[in-house]
Protein backbone atom coordinates (compact mmCIF):
# COMPACT_ATOMS: atom_id res chain seq x y z
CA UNK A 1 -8.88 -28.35 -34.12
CA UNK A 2 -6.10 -26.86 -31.45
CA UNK A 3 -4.51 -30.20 -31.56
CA UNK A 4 -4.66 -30.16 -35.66
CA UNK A 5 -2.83 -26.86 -35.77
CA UNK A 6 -0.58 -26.43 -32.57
CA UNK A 7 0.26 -29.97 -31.61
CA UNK A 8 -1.11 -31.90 -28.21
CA UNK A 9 1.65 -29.67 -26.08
CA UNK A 10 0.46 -26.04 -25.57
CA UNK A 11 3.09 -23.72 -24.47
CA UNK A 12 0.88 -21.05 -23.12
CA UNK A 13 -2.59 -21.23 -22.50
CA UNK A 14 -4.25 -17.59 -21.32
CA UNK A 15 -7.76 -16.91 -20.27
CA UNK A 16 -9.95 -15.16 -17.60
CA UNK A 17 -9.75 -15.86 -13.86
CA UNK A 18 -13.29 -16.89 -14.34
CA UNK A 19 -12.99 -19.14 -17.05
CA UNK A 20 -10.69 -21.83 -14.40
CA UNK A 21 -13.45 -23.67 -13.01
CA UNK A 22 -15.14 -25.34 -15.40
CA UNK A 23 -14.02 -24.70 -18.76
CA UNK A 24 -9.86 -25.14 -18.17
CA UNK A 25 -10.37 -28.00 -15.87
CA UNK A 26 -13.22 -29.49 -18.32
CA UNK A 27 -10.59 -29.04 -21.21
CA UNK A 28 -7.61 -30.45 -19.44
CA UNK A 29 -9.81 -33.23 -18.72
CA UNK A 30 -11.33 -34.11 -22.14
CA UNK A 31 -7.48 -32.78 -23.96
CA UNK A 32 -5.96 -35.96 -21.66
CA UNK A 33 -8.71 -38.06 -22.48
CA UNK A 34 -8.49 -37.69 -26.29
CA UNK A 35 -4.67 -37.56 -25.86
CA UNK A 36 -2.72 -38.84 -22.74
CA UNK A 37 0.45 -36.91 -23.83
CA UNK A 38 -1.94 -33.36 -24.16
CA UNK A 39 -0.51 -30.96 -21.70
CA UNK A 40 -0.09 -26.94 -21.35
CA UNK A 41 3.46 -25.69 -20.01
CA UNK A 42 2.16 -22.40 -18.50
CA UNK A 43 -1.44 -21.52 -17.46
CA UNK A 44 -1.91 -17.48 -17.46
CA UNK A 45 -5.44 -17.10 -15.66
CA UNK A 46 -5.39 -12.59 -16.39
CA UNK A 47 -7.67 -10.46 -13.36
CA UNK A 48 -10.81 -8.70 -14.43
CA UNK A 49 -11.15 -5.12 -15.70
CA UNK A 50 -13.44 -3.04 -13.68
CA UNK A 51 -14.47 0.70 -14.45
CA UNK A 52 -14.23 3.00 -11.55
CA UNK A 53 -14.25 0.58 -9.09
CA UNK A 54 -17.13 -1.42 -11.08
CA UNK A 55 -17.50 -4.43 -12.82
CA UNK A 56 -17.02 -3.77 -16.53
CA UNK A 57 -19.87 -5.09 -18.66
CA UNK A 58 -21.77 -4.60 -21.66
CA UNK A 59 -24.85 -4.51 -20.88
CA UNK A 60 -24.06 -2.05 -17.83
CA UNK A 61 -22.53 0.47 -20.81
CA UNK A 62 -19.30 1.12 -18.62
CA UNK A 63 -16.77 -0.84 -21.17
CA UNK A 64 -14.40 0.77 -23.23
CA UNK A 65 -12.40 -0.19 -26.47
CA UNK A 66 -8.57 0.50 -27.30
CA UNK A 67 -9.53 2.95 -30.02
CA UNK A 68 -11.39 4.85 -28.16
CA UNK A 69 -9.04 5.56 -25.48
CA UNK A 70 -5.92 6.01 -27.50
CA UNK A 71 -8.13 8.85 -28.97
CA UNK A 72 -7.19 10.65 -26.25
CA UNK A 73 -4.24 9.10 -24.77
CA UNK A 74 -1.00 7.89 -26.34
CA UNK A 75 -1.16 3.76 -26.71
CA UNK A 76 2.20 3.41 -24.75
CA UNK A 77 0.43 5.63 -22.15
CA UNK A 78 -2.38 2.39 -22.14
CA UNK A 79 0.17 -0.26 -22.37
CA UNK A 80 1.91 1.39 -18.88
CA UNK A 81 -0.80 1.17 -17.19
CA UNK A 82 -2.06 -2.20 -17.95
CA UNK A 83 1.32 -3.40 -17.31
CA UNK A 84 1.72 -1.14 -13.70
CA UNK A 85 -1.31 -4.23 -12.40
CA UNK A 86 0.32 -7.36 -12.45
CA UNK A 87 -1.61 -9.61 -15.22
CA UNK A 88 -3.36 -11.38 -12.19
CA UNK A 89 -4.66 -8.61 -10.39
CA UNK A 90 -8.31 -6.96 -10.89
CA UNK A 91 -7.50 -3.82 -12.84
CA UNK A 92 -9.53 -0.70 -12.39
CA UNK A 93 -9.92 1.42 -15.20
CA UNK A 94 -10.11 5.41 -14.56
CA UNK A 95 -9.24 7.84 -16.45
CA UNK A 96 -7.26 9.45 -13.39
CA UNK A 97 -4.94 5.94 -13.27
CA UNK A 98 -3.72 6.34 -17.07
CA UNK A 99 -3.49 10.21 -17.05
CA UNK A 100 -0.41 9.11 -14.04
CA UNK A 101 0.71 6.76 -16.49
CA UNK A 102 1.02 8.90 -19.26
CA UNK A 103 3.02 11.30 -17.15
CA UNK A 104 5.07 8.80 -16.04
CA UNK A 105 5.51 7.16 -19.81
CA UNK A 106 6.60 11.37 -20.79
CA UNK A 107 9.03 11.44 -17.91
CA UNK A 108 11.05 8.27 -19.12
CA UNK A 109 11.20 9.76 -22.56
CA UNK A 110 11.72 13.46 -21.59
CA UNK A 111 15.10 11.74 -19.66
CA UNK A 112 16.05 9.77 -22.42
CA UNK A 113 15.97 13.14 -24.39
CA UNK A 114 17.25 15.05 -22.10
CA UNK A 115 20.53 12.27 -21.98
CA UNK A 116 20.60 12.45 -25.92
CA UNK A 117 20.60 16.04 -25.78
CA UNK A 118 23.42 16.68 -23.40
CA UNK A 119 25.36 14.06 -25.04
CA UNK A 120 25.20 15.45 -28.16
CA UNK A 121 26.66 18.82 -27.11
CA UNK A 122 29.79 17.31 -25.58
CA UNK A 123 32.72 19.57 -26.03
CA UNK A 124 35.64 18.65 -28.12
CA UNK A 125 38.00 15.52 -26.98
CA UNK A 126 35.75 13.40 -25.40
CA UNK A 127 35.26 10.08 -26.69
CA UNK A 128 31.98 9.31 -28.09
CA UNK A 129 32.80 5.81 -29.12
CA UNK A 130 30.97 4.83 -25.74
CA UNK A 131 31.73 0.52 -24.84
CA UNK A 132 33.61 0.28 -27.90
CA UNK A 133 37.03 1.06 -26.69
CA UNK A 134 38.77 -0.30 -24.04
CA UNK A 135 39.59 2.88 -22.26
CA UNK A 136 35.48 3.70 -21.64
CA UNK A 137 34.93 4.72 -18.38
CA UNK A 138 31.93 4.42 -15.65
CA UNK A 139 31.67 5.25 -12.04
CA UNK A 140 30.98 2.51 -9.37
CA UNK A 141 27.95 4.39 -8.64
CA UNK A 142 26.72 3.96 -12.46
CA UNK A 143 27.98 -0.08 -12.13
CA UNK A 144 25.77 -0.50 -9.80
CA UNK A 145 22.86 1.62 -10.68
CA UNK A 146 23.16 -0.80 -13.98
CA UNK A 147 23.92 -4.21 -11.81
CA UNK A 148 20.83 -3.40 -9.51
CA UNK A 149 18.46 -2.85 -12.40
CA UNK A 150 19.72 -6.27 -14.27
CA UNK A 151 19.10 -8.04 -11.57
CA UNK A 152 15.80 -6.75 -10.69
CA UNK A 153 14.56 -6.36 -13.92
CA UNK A 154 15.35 -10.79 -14.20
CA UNK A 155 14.12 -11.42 -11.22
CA UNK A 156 10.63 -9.61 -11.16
CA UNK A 157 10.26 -11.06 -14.63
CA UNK A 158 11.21 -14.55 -13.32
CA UNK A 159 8.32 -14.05 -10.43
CA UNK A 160 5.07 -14.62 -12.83
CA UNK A 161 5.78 -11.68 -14.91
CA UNK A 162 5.28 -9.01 -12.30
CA UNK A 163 5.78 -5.73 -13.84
CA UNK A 164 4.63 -3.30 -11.54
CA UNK A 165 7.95 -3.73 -9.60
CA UNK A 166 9.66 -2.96 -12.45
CA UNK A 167 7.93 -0.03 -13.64
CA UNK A 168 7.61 1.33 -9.85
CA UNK A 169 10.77 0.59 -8.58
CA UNK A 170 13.52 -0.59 -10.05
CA UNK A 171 13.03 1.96 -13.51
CA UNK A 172 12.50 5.17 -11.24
CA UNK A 173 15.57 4.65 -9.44
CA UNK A 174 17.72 4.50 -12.57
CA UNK A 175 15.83 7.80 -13.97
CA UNK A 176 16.00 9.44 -10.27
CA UNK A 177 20.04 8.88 -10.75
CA UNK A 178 20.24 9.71 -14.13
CA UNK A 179 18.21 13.31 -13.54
CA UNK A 180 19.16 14.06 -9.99
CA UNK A 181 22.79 13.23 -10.42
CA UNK A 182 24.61 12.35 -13.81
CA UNK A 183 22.77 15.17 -16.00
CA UNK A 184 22.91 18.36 -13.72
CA UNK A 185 26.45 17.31 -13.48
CA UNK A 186 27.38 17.22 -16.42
CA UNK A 187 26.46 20.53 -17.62
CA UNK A 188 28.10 21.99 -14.98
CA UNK A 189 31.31 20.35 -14.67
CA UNK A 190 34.18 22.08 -16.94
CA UNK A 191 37.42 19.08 -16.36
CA UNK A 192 37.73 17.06 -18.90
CA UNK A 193 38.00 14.00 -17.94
CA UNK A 194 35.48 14.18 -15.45
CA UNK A 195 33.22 15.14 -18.40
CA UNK A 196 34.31 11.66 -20.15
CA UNK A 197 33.25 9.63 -17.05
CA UNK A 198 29.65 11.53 -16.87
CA UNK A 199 28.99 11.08 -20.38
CA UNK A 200 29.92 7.30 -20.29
CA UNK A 201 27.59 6.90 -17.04
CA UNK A 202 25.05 8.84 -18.95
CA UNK A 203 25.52 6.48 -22.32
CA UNK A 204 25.48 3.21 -19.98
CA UNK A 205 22.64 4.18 -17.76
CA UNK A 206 20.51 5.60 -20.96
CA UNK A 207 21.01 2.13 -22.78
CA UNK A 208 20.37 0.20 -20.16
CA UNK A 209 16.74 2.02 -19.84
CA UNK A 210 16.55 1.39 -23.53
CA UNK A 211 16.99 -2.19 -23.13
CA UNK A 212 14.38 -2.51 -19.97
CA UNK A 213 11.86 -0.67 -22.41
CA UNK A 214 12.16 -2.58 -25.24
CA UNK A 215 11.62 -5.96 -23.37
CA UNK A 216 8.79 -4.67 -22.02
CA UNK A 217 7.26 -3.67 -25.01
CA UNK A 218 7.69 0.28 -24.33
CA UNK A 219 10.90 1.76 -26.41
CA UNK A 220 8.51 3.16 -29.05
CA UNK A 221 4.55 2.45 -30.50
CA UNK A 222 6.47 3.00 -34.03
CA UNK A 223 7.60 0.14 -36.32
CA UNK A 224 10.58 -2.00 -35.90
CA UNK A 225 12.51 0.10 -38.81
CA UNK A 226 12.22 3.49 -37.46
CA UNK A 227 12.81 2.18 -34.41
CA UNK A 228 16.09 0.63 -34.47
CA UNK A 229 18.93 2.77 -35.31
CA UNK A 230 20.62 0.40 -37.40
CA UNK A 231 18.28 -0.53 -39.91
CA UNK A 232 18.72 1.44 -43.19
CA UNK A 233 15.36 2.50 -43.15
CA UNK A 234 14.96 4.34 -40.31
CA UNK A 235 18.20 6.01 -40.41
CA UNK A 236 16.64 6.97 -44.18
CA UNK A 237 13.45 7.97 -42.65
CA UNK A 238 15.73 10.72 -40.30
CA UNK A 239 17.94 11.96 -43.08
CA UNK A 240 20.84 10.35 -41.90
CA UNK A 241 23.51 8.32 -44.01
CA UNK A 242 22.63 4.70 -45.03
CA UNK A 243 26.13 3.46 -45.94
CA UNK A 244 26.69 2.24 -42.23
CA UNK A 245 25.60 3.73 -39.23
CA UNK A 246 28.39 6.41 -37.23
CA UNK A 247 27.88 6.54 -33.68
CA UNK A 248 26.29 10.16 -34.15
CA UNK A 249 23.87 8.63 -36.63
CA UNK A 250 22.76 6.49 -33.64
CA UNK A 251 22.73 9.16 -31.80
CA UNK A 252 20.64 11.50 -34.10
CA UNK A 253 18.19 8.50 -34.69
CA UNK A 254 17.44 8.33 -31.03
CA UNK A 255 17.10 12.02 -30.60
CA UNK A 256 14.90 11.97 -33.74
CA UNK A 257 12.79 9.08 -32.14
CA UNK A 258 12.28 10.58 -28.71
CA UNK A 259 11.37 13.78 -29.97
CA UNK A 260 8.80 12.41 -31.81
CA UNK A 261 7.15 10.18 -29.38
CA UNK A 262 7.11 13.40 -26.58
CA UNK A 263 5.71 15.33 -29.00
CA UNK A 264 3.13 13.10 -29.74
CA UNK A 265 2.06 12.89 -26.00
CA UNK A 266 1.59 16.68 -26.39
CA UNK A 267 -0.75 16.27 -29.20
CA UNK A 268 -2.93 14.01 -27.40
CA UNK A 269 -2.68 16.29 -24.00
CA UNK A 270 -3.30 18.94 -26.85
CA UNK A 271 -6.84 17.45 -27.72
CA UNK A 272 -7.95 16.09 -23.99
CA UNK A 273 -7.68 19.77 -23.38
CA UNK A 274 -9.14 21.55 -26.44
CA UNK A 275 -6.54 23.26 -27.19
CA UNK A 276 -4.08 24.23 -29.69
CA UNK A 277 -0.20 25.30 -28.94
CA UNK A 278 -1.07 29.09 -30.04
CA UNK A 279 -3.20 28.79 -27.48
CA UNK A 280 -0.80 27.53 -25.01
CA UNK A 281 1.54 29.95 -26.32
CA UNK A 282 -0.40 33.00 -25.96
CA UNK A 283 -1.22 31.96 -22.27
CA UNK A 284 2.56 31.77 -21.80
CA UNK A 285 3.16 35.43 -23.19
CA UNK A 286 -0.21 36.79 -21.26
CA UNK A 287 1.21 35.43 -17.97
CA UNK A 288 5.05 36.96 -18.94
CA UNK A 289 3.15 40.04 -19.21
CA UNK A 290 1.28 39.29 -15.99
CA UNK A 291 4.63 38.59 -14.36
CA UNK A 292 6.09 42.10 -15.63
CA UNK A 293 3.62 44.11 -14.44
CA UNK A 294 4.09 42.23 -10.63
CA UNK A 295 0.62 41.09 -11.24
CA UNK A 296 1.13 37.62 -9.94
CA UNK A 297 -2.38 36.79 -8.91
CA UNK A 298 -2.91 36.80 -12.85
CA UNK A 299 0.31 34.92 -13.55
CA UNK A 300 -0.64 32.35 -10.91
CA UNK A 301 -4.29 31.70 -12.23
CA UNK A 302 -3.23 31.63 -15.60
CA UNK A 303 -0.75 28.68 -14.49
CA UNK A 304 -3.49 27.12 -12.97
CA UNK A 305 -6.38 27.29 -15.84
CA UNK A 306 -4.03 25.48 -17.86
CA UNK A 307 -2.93 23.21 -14.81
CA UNK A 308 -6.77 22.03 -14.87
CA UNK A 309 -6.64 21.08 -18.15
CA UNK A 310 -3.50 18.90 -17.88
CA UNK A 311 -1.13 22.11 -19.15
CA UNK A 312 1.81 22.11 -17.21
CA UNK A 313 4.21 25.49 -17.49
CA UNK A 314 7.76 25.30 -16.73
CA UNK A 315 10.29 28.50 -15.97
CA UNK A 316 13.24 27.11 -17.07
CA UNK A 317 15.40 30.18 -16.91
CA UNK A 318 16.90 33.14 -18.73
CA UNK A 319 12.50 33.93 -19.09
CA UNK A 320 11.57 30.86 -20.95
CA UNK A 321 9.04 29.01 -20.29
CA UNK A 322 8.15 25.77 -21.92
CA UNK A 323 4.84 23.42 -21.32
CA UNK A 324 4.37 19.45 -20.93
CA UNK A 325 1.48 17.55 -20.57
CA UNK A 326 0.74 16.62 -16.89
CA UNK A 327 -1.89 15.10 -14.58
CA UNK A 328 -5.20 17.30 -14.27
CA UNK A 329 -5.10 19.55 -11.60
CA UNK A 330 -8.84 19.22 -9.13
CA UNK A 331 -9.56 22.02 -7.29
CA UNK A 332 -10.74 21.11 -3.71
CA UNK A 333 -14.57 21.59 -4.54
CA UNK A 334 -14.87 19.90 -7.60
CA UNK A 335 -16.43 16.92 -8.74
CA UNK A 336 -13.59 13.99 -9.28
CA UNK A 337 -11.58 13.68 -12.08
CA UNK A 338 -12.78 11.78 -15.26
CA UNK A 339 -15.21 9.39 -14.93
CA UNK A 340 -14.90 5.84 -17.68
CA UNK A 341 -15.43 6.79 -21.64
CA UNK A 342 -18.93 4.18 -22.08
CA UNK A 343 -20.37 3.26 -25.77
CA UNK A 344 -23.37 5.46 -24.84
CA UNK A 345 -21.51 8.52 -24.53
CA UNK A 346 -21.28 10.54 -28.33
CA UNK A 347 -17.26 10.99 -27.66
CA UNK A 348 -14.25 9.85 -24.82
CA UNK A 349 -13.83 13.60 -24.19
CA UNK A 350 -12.69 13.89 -20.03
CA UNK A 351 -15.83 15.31 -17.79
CA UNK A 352 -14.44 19.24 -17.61
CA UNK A 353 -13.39 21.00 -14.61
């Protein structure tokens, strides 16, 4: 039957660690036997999933199912974690290990905002046309910040697929430069033409994150024509022109995109944690309050109530303060985090603190 539909030459061939010995070798064996030409260009043999350090099974009641963890968590959040194990590897499921990986999937989108933002608000005179024009600029720093992540990004993929150097290494370092560095300058510096050279480092280094994320699967859970800027139906979809995309259509599509991917991470941290924004809001103005009246044992333990419930609140100046979704904070004498969603269990709602 494979042979009828995909020919006697397999290109990939995937399957369980324990499914090797005997059923690969006993099918390589009969395949050559029926066919001497039969043959399988890449054997991918995945790890096993365990549950809190346990073997996953059935009849055990510790398994879980895709829908019923995207429930809570954001599917890209799911797809960042699978792909921080490398595809060999045992991977242990806990809800602890994806709550980091949702964090870490809102900080790469919070920076890509963050770039699109500051971008966008570029004074008057700079060129916007970004690699399109010969005189576009970038600083050897941002050359090789790009250069280093190419060639990492090739060569982890070249070694088996390994992703988790990717996602752990080479990616951070690109966002730590592009947050510690090329933003906070930017919005400070006043000189012209050093504001062309940041926002060109900020444009290369921004779509060079783009590119990494896309490969991997990670730019955006939404469908090929909202995602890409160029197709007339997404730039429809964000109430932008259709008769050929400007570069501040691009840019507007982006923002558009990101925007809506962070906010739905906060809808999902929204539901782990029972809560509605009003909620979150109100806590906000009860702890301003708190803060006015120098009661700061109130402001603090506000902060934290909402900390334990995977609220994070952020002072970022001039009295705002804005929330994000964040790992659960434990206090010191309670019981670990989350324990594995199981089929017996009514819901996938996280063990409360």
């Amino acid at each position: 039957m494979s042979s009828h539909y995909l020919t006697h030459t397999f290109d990939i061939h995937g399957g369980g660690m324990d499914l090797i010995f005997p059923h690969h070798e006993n099918e390589i064996a009969q395949s050559c036997a029926a066919c001497p030409d039969s043959k399988v260009n890449y054997w991918m043999h995945n790890g096993f999933v365990t549950a809190n350090d346990e073997k996953m099974s059935k009849s055990v009641g510790n398994f879980f199912t895709i829908r019923e963890v995207t429930k809570l968590y954001h599917p890209l959040a799911l797809r960042y974690f699978l792909m921080g194990t490398h595809y060999r590897s045992p991977v242990n499921y806990a809800i602890s290990q994806i709550e980091i990986a949702s964090e870490s999937v809102f900080y790469i989108y919070q920076t890509l905002q963050d770039c699109k933002e500051a971008t966008s608000k570029m004074q008057n005179g700079v060129d916007t046309s970004g690699g399109n024009k010969a005189g576009h600029l970038c600083s050897t720093d941002a050359k090789k910040c790009i250069e280093n992540l190419r060639n990492e990004f090739e060569s982890r993929l070249s070694d088996d697929l390994h992703t988790p150097s990717i996602l752990n290494a080479a990616l951070q370092e690109v966002l730590r430069v592009m947050n510690g560095g090329s933003l906070n300058t930017l919005k400070k510096q006043k000189k012209q033409q050093q504001q062309q050279l940041l926002y060109d480092d900020i444009m290369d280094l921004e779509k060079e994150v783009r590119t990494v994320l896309d490969v991997l699967g990670l730019l955006s859970s939404l469908s090929y024509c909202e995602v890409h800027p160029l197709n007339p139906l997404c730039l429809s979809h964000a109430g932008l022109c259709c008769t050929g995309p400007t570069h501040d259509d691009i840019l507007l599509t982006y923002l558009f995109l990101f925007l809506q991917v962070l906010q739905q991470f906060k809808e999902k941290a929204l539901k782990r944690a029972e809560l509605t924004e009003d909620d979150i809001l109100e806590s906000i103005g009860d702890r301003a309050k708190a803060r006015e009246e120098k009661d700061y044992s109130k402001s603090d333990q506000i902060r934290k109530d909402l900390a334990l419930k995977g609220i994070a609140l952020m002072d970022v100046g001039n009295n705002e303060t804005i929330w994000r979704p964040c790992v659960r904070l434990e206090e010191s004498s309670a019981q670990p985090a989350a324990t594995i969603p199981t089929r017996e269990k009514a819901s996938v709602q996280p063990q409360q603190d």
